[in-house]
Protein backbone atom coordinates (compact mmCIF):
# COMPACT_ATOMS: atom_id res chain seq x y z
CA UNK A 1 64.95 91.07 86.23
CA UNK A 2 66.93 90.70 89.43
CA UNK A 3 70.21 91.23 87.48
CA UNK A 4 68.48 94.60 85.81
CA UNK A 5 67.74 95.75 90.01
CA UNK A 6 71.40 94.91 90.65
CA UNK A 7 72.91 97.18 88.33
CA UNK A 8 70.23 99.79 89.40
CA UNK A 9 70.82 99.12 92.69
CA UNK A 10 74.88 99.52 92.17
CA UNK A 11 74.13 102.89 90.33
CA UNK A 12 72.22 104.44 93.28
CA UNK A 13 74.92 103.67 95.84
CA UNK A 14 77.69 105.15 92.86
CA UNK A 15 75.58 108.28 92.66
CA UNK A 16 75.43 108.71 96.28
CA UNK A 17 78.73 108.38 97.07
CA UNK A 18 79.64 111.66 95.66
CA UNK A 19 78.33 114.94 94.73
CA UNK A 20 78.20 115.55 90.90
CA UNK A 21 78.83 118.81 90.12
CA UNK A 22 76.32 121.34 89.25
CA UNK A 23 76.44 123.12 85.59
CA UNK A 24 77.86 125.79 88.35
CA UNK A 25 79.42 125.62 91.64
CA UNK A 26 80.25 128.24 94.14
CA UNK A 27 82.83 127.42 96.71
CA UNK A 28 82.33 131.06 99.34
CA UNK A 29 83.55 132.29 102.45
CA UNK A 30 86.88 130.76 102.83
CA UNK A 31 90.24 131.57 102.91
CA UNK A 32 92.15 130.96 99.75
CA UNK A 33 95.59 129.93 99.61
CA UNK A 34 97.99 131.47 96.13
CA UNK A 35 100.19 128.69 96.24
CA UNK A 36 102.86 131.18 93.81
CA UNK A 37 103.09 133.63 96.99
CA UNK A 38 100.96 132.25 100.09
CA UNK A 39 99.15 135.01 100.64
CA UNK A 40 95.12 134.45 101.68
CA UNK A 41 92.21 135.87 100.15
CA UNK A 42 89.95 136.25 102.86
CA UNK A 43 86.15 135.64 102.38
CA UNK A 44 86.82 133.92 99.09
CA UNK A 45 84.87 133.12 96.23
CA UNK A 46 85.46 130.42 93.52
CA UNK A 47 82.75 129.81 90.91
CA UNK A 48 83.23 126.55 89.28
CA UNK A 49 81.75 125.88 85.78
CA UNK A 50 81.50 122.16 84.80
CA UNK A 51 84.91 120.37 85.93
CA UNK A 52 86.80 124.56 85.69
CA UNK A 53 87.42 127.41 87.41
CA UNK A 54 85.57 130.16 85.81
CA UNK A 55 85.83 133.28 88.46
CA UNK A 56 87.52 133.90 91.70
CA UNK A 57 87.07 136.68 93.96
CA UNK A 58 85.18 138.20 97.05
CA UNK A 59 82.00 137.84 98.01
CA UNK A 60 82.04 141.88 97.01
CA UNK A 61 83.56 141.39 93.70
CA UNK A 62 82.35 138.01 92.50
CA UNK A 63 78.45 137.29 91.83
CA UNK A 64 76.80 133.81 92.62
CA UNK A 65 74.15 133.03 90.01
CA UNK A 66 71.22 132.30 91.69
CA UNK A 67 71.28 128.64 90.22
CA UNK A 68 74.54 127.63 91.38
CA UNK A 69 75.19 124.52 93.86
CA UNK A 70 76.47 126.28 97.07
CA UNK A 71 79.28 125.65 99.37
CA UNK A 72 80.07 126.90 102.71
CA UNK A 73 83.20 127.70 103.05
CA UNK A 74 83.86 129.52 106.06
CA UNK A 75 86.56 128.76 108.08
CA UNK A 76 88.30 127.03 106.12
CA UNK A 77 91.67 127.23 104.41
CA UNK A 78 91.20 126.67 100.21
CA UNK A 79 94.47 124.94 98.84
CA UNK A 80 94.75 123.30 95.33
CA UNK A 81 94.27 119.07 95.20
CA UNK A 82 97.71 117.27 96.87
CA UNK A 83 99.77 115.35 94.68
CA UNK A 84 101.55 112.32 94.96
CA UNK A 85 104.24 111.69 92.42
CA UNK A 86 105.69 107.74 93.55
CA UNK A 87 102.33 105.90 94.16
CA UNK A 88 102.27 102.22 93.50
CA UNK A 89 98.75 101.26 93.91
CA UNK A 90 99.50 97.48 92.98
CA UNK A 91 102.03 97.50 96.08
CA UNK A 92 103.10 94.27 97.18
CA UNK A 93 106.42 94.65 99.53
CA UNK A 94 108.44 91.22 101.17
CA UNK A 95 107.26 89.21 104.21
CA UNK A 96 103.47 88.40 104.95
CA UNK A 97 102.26 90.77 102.10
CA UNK A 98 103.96 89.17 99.52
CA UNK A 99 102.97 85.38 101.07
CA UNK A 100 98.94 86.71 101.33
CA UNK A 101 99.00 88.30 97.55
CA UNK A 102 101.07 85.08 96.02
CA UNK A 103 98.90 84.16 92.68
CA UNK A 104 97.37 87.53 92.77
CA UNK A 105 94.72 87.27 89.71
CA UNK A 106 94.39 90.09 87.57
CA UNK A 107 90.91 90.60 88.56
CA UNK A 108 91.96 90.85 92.35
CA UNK A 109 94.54 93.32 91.36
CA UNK A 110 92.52 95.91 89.40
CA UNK A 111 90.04 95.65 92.43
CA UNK A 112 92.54 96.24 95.29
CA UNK A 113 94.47 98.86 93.11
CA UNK A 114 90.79 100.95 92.43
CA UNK A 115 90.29 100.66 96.50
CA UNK A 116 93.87 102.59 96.39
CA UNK A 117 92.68 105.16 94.40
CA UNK A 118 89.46 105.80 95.46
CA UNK A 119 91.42 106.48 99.44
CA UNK A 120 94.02 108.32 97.59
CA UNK A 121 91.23 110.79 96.41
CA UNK A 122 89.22 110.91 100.09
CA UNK A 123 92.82 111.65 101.57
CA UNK A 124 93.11 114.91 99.20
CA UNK A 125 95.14 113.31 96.38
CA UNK A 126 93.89 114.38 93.09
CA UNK A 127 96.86 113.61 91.29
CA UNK A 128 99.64 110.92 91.03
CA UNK A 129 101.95 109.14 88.86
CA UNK A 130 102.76 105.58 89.25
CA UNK A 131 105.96 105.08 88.39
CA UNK A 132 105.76 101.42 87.39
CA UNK A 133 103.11 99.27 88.85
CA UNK A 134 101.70 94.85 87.89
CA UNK A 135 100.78 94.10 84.25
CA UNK A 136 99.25 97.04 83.09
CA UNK A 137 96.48 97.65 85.56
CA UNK A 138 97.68 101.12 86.11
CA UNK A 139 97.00 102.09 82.75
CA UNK A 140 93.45 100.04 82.69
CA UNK A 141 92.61 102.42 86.22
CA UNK A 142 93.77 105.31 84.34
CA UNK A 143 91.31 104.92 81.33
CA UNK A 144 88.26 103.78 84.25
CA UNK A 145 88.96 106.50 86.00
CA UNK A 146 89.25 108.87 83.05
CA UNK A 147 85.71 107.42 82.05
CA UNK A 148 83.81 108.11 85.32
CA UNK A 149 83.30 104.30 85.48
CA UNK A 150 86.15 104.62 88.93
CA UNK A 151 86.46 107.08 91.37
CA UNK A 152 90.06 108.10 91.86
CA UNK A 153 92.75 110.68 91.15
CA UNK A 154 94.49 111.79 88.26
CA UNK A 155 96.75 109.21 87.07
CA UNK A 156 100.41 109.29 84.83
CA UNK A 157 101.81 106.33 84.78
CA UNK A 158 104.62 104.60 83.91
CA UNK A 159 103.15 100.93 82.83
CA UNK A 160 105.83 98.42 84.28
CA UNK A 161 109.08 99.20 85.32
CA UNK A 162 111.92 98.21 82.91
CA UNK A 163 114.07 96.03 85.06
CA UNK A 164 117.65 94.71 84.09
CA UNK A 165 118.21 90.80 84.94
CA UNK A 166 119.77 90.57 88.42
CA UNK A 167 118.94 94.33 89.14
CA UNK A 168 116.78 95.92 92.07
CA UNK A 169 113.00 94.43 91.70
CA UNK A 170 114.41 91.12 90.03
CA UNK A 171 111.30 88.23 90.72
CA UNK A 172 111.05 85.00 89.17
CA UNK A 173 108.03 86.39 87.47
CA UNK A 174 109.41 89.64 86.12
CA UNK A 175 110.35 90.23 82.32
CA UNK A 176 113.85 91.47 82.31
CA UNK A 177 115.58 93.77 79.39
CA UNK A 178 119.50 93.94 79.13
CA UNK A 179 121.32 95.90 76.71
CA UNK A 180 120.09 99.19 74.71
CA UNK A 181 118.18 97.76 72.40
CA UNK A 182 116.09 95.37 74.31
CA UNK A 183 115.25 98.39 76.16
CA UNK A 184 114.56 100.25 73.86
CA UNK A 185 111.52 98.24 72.93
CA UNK A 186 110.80 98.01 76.24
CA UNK A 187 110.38 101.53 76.56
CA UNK A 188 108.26 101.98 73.35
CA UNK A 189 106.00 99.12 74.27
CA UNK A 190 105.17 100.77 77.84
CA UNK A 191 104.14 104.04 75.48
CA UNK A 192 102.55 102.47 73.36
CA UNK A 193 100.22 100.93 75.56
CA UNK A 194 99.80 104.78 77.23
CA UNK A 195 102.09 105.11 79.44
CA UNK A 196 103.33 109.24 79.76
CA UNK A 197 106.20 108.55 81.90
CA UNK A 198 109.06 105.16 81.45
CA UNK A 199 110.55 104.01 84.86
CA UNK A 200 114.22 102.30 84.78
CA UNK A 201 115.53 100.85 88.24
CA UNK A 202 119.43 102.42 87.94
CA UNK A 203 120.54 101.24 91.05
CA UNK A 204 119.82 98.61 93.82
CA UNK A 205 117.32 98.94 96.31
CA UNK A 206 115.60 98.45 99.72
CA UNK A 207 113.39 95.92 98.61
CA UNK A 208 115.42 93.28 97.23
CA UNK A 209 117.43 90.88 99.14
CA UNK A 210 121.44 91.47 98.64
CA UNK A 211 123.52 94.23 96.64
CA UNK A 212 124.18 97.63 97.86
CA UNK A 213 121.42 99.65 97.82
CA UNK A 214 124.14 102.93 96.38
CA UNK A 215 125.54 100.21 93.52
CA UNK A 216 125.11 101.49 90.32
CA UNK A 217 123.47 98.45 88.08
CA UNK A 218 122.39 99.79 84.68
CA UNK A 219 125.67 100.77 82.37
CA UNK A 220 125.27 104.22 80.96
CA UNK A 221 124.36 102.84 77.28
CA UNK A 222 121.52 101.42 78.16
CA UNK A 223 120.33 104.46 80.49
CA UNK A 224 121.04 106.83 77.45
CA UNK A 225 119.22 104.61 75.16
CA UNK A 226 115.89 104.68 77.44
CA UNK A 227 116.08 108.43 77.42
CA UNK A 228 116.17 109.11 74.22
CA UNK A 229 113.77 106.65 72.99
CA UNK A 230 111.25 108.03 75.80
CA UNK A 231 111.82 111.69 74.51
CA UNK A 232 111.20 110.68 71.08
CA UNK A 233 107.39 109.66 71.87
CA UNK A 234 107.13 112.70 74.04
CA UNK A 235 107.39 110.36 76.93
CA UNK A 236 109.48 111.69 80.40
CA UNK A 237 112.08 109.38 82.38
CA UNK A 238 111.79 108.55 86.49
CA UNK A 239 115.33 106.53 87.31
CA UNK A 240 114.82 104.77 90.72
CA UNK A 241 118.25 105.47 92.47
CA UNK A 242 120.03 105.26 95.60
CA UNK A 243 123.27 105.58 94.03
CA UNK A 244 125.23 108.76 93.55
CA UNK A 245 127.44 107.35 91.02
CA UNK A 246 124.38 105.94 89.09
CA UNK A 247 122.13 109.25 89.25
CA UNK A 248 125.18 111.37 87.82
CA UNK A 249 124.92 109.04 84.79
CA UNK A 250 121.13 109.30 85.09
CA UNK A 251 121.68 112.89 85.05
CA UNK A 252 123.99 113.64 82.32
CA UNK A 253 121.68 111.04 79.95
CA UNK A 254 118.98 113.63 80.75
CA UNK A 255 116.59 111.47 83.13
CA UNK A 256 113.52 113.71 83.65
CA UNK A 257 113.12 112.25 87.85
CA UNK A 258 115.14 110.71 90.25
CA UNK A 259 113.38 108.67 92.81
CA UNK A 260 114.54 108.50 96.37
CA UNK A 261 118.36 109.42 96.12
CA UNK A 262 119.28 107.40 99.65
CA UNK A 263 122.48 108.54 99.48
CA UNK A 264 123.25 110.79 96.92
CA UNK A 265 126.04 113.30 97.96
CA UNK A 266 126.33 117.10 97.38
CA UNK A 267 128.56 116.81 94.38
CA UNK A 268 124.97 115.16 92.05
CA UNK A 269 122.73 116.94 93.85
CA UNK A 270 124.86 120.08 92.49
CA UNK A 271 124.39 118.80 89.28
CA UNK A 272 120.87 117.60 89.58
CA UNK A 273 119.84 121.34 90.32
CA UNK A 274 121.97 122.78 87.70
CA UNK A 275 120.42 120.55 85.38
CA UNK A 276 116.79 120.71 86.59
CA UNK A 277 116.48 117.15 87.55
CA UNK A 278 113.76 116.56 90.06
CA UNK A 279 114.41 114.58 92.83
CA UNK A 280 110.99 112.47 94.41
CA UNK A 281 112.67 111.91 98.14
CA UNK A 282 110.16 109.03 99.31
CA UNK A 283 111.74 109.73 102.84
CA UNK A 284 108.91 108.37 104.64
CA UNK A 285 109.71 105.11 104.05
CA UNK A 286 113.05 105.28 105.80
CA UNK A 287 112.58 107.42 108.62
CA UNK A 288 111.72 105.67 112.28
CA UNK A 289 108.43 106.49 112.40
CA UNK A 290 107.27 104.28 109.33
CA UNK A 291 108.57 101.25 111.36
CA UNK A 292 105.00 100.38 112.69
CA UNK A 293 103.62 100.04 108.47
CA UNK A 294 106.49 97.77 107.81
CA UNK A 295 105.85 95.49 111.31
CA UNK A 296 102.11 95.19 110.63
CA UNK A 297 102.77 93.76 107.09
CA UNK A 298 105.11 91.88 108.35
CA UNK A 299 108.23 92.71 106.59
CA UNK A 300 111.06 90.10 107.57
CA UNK A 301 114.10 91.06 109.27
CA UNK A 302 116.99 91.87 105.88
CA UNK A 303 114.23 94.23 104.67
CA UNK A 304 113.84 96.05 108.07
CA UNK A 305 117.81 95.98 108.13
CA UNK A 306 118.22 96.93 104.45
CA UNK A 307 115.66 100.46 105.11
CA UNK A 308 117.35 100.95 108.39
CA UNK A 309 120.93 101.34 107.41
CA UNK A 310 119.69 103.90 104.97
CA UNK A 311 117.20 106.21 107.03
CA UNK A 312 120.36 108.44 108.05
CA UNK A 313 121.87 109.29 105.02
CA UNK A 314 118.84 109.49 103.14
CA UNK A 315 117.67 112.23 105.50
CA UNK A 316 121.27 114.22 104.93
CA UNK A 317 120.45 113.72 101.28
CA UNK A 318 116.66 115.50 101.59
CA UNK A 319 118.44 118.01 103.60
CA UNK A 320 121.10 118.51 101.36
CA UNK A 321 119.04 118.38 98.20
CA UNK A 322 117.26 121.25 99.66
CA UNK A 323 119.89 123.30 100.52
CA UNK A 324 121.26 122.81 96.85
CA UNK A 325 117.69 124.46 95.68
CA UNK A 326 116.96 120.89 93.70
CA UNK A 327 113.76 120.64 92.17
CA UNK A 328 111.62 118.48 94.76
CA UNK A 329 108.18 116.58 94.03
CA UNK A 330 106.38 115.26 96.48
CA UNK A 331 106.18 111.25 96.30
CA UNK A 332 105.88 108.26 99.41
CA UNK A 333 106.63 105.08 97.32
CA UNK A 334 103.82 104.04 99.93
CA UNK A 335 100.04 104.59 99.19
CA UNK A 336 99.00 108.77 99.48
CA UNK A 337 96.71 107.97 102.19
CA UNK A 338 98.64 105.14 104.19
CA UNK A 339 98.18 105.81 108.02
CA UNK A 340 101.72 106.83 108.93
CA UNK A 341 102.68 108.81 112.35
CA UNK A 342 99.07 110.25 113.11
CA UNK A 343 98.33 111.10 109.77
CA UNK A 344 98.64 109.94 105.88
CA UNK A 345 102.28 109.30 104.61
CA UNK A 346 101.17 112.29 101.60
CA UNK A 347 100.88 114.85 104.82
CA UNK A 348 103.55 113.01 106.56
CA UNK A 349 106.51 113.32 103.80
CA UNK A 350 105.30 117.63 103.26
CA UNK A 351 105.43 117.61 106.99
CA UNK A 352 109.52 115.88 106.49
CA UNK A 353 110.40 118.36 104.38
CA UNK A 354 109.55 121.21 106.46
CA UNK A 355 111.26 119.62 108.92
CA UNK A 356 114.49 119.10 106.68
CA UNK A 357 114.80 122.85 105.55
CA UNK A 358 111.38 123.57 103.48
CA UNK A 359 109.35 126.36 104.73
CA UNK A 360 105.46 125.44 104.47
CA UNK A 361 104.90 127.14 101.32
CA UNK A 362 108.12 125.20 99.77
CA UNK A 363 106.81 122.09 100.83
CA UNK A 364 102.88 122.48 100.03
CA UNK A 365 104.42 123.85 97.19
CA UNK A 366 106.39 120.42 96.18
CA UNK A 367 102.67 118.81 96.26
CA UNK A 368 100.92 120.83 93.97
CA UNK A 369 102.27 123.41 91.39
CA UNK A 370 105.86 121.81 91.60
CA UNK A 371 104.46 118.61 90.62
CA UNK A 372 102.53 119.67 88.42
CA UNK A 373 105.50 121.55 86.81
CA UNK A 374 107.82 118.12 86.71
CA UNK A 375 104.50 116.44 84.70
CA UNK A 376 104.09 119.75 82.42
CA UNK A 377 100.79 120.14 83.20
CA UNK A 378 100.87 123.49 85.00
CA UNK A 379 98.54 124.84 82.98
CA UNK A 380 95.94 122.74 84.43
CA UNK A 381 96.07 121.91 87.51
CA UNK A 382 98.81 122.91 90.63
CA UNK A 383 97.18 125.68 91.65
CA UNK A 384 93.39 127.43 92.29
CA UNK A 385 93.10 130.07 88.99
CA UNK A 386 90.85 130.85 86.81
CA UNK A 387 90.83 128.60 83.77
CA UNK A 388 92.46 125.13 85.84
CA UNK A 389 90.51 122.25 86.86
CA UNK A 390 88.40 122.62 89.85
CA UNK A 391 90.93 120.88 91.88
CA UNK A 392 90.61 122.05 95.82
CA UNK A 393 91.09 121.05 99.18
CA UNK A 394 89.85 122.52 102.12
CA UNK A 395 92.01 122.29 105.58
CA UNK A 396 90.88 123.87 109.18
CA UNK A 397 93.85 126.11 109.63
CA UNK A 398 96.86 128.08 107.26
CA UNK A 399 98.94 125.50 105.92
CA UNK A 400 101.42 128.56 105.29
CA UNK A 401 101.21 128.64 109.05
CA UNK A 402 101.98 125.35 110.15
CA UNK A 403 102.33 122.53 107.63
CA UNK A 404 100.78 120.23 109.61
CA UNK A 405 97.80 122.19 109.06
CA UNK A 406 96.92 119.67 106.18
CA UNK A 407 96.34 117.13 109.00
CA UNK A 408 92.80 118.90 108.94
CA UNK A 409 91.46 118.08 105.78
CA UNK A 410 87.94 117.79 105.67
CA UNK A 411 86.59 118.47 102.20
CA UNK A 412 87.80 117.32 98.64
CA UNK A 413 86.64 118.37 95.32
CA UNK A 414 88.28 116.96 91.64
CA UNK A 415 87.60 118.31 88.55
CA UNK A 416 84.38 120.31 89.93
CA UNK A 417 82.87 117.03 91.69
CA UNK A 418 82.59 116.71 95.67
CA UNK A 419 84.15 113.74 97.13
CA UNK A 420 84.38 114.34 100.55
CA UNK A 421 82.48 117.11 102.42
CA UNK A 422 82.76 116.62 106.49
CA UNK A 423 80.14 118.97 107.14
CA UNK A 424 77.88 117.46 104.86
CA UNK A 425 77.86 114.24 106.93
């Protein structure tokens, strides 16, 4: 009996924690945002059947059924849901993070890594890919979340990263793959188990002790051989790289994402664009004003050295990248809603790019309809039209304005369900 008022209990606190949707919902009075042009459409109307958009409009043009689940919407800015395309939600960096998270159980880790998501979502996130992430648990959130059992965003993942012995992420713990053909069945077991995207670490990185973060680790064989066995199963490539000789082989292997590019030079990112490679910059976590997040988790002193020496010519690569018209999606490597220089790093890293050579549409852009270009899924979410998932943020002022606009978020909908209304509170 008490057991039987637990789980009742549990599902009254679940049920209040959000809104469920209404067999129709009518978001009015806003301002809506066309992500394709950034133009407004003032006193805006979006009727929401189930978890899709069924009509948008005026208030002249568009009728609310009388039975429909209203929302106020005036003054307020209507963009599609944020995305977040380099998300590890199972996160565990050197120093005192790694020392408080040693012997980690798998039950500990699916609980802290839901947490992540659920934030994620209140933050505006209603998408991301995890582009490798801890034994699976990514994929196990995925199918929760998928199931209404979590609360979180939109997940495609990776599984775990396919890491070559003595390359970046090497751990005692870690299962390493050398040579094509071990990776090979590396690469089908991570699909097999669900993953839509493989992740292969190309190059070294900030995060492990020694090497040069720009030395190119994995030989062009076994690159090649990832690709093509990924494509096969319909499943897309993210190469973590800091090294401009490594993303050129990356490139010319047909790697679908390249993730950070610290210091790739003009010459790749000339052939990145040609080639439509996106690029997921991460530059938050280089840039000065991360420093605080990496002191309060107390990352030790080569770490802090290691992401210093690189915050320079990363940033000439983001600018660079964007003069060469490269495909960009949005991504942190830290989690969407992390507190990072007065806001999240998600709002943080849009609010780099502007600052880098974006305009606000270009970078608002690289967190919705680009990224949901680079995962093909375009046709259903990315942007607020008839037919998508009800996917919608609401900010206080025109992000096509001032990016930093999206500092004001204050309402969140997912697939036609209210997460987060401010007003309601």
């Amino acid at each position: 009996m008490k057991i039987g008022k637990l789980r009742v209990g549990l599902l009254v606190v679940l049920l209040l924690s959000f809104k469920a949707a209404a067999a129709t919902t009518a978001i009015a009075g806003g301002a809506l945002v066309d992500i394709h042009t950034g133009k407004t459409l003032q006193d805006a109307v979006v009727l929401i059947e189930d978890n899709r958009i069924a009509a948008i409009g005026t208030r002249s043009d568009v009728e609310i059924p009388a039975d429909a689940a209203l929302i106020d919407a005036a003054g307020r800015w209507l963009i599609p849901g944020l995305m977040n395309m380099h998300v590890h939600p199972g996160l565990i960096l050197p120093g005192n993070m790694a020392n408080e998270l040693a012997g980690e159980t798998d039950a500990a880790l699916a609980l802290r890594m839901a947490a992540a998501a659920r934030g994620a979502l209140q933050a505006g996130v209603t998408t991301i890919r995890i582009p490798g992430d801890s034994r699976h648990a990514d994929l196990a959130l995925d199918r929760s979340i998928r199931k209404g059992e979590s609360v979180g965003p939109r997940i495609f993942s990776a599984g775990e990263s396919l890491i070559i012995t003595g390359g970046h992420g090497s751990d005692p713990g870690v299962l390493y793959a050398d040579g094509p053909d071990e990776l090979v069945k590396a690469a089908r077991q991570q699909v097999s188990l669900g993953a839509s995207w493989v992740k292969i670490l190309i190059s070294g990185g900030i995060a492990t002790d020694g090497g040069d973060i720009a030395e190119a680790l994995m030989t062009p064989e076994e690159i090649g051989a990832v690709v093509d066995a990924a494509h096969r199963f319909g499943a897309k490539v993210a190469a973590h790289s800091g090294s401009s000789a490594a993303t050129t082989v990356a490139v010319e292997a047909g790697v679908d994402s390249i993730e950070h590019g610290y210091t790739l030079d003009r010459k790749v990112l000339r052939k990145m664009a040609k080639a439509g490679t996106w690029l997921v910059p991460t530059i938050v976590v280089s840039q000065p004003a991360t420093a605080p997040f990496f002191e309060r988790i107390g990352s030790p002193p080569w770490y802090l050295e290691r992401r210093e020496s690189v915050g320079k010519v990363h940033w000439e690569a983001l600018r660079t990248a964007i003069d060469e018209n490269v495909n960009i999606a949005l991504g942190t490597d830290q989690l969407p809603q992390e507190p990072n220089d007065g806001t999240t790093a998600t709002v943080r890293e849009a609010e780099y790019y502007v600052e880098a050579g974006m305009t606000p549409l270009q970078a608002l852009q690289s967190a919705t309809i680009q990224t949901a270009r680079m995962l093909d899924a375009e046709d259903d979410i990315g942007s607020i039209e008839v037919g998508k998932y009800a996917d919608i943020v609401a900010v206080t002022a025109n992000p096509i304005d001032d990016i930093s606009a999206l500092r004001g978020i204050n309402f969140v909908m997912k697939n036609g369900t209210v997460y987060r209304d401010d007003r309601s509170r």
